[in-house]
Protein backbone atom coordinates (compact mmCIF):
# COMPACT_ATOMS: atom_id res chain seq x y z
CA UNK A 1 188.62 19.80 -1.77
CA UNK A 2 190.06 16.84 0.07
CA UNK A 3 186.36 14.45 -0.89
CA UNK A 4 187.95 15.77 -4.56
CA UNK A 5 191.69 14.38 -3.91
CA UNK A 6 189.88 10.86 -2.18
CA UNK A 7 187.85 10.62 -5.68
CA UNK A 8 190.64 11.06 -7.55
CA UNK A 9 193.04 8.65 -5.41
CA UNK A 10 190.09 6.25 -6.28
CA UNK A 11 190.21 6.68 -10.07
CA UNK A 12 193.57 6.11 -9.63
CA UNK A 13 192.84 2.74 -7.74
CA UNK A 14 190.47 1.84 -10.08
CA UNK A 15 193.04 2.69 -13.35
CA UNK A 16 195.45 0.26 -11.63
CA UNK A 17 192.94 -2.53 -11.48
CA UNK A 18 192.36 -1.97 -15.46
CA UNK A 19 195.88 -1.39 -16.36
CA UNK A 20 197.03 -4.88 -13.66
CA UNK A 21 194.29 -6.81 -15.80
CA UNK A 22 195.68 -5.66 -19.11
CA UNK A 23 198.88 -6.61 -18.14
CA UNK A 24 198.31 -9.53 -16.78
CA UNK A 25 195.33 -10.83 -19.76
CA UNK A 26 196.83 -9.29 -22.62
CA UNK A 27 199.14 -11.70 -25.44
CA UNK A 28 202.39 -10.19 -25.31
CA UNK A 29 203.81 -13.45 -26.88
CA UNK A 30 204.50 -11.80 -30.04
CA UNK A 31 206.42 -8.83 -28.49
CA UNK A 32 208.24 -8.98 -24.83
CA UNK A 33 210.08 -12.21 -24.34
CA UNK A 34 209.80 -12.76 -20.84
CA UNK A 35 211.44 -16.39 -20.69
CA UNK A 36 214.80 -15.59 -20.04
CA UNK A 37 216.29 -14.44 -16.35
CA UNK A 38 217.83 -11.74 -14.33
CA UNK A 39 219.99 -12.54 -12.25
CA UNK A 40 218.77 -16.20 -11.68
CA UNK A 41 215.21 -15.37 -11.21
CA UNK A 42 212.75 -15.27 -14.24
CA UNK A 43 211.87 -12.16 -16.00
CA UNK A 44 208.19 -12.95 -15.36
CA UNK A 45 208.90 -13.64 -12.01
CA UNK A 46 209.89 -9.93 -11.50
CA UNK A 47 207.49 -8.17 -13.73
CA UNK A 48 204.51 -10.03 -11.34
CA UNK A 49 206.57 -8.67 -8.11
CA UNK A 50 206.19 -5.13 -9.83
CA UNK A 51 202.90 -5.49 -11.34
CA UNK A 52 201.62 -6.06 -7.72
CA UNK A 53 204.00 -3.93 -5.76
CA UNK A 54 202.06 -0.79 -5.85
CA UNK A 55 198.88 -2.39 -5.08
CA UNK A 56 198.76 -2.07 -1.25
CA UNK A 57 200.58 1.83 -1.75
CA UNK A 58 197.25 2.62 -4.14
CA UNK A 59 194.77 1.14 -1.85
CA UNK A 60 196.51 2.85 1.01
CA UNK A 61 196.23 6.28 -0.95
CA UNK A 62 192.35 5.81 -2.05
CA UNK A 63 191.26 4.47 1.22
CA UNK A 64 192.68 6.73 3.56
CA UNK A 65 189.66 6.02 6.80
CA UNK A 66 190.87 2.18 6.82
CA UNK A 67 194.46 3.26 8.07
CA UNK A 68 193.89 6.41 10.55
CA UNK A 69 195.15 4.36 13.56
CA UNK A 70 198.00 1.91 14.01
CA UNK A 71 195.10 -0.72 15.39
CA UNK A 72 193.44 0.23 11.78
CA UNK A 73 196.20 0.21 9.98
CA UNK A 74 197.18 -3.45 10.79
CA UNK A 75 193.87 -4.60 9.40
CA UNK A 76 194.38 -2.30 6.30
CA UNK A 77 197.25 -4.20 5.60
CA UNK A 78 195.69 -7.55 6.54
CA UNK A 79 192.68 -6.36 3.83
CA UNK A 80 195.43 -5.35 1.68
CA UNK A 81 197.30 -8.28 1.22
CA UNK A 82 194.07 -10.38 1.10
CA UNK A 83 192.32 -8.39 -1.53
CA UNK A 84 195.55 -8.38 -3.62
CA UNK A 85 196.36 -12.46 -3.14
CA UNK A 86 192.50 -12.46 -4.60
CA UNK A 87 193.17 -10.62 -7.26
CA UNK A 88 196.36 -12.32 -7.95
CA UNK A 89 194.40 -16.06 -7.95
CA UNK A 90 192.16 -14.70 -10.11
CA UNK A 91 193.86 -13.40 -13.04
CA UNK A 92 195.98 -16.97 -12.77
CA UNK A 93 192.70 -18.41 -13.06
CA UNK A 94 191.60 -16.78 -15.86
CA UNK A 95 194.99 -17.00 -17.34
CA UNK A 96 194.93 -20.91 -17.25
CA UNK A 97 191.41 -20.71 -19.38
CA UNK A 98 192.89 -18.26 -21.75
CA UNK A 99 194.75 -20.90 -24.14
CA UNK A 100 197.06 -18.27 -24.64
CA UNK A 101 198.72 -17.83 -21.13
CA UNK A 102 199.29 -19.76 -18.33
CA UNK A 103 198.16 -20.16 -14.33
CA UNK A 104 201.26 -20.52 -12.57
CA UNK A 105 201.06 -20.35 -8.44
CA UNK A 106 204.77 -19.15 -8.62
CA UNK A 107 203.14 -15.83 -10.03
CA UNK A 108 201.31 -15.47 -6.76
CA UNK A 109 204.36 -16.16 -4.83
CA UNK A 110 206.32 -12.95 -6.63
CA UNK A 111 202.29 -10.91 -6.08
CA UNK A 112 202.71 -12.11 -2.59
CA UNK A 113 206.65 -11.16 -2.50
CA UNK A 114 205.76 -7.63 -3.84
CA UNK A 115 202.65 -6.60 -1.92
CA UNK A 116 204.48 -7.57 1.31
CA UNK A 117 207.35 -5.35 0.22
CA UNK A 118 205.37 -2.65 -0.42
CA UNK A 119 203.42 -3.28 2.87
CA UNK A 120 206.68 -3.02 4.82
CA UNK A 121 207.26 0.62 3.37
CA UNK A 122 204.04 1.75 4.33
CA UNK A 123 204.70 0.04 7.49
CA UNK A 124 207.85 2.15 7.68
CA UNK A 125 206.38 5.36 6.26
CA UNK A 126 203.61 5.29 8.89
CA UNK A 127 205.82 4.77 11.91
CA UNK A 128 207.81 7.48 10.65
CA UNK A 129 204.78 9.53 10.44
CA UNK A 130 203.49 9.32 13.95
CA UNK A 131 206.51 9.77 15.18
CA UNK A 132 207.24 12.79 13.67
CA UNK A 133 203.26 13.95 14.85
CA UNK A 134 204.35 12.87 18.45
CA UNK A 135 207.43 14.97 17.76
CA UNK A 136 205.58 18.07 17.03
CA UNK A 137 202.93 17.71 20.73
């Protein structure tokens, strides 16, 4: 049962990947107009902190053995943030041969701004976790 719920967290991980790179190489030009702001900060700005916020939350649910310790858990998030800043350059890459969209390195500072985010919740959930296992010894 639970080598069932890890392959399905995985799928999961893996439907993220596909649905980040759809986002994020797909021509919405003709249909979301994204170059306005909220609240000072560009709209595109924010959709690329949310497009990467639950990347470290889906690796941390389909990769459960990298986190079982807080020694492990500190390199999870390390990993984490690395393999998501990778991801990140990449589809800027990409997006600068495109023609159609464009590489920007503020997108990887809002990817960086929401993985960290998301990394600080886990960070929170976890402690809250052991502690409440410590609670019940």
């Amino acid at each position: 049962m639970r080598d069932r719920r890890h392959s399905i967290l995985k799928a999961i991980f893996i439907l993220y990947i596909i649905g980040l790179c759809f986002c994020c190489f797909w021509n919405f030009r003709s249909s979301i107009d994204l170059s306005t702001e909220w609240w000072g900060i560009p709209k595109d700005k924010i959709v690329h902190f949310f497009l990467f916020f639950p990347f470290p939350i889906v690796f941390y649910l389909a990769f459960p053995k990298l986190r079982n310790s807080p020694r492990r858990y500190l390199k999870f998030s390390i990993l984490a943030l690395a393999a998501g800043l990778l991801l990140g350059t990449a589809t800027e890459v990409i997006q600068g041969w495109s023609g159609y969209r464009s590489c920007d390195p503020a997108d990887l500072i809002a990817d960086f701004c929401g993985m960290v985010t998301a990394i600080l919740l886990l960070q929170t959930y976890e402690a809250f976790i052991r502690k409440k296992r410590r609670g019940k010894e």
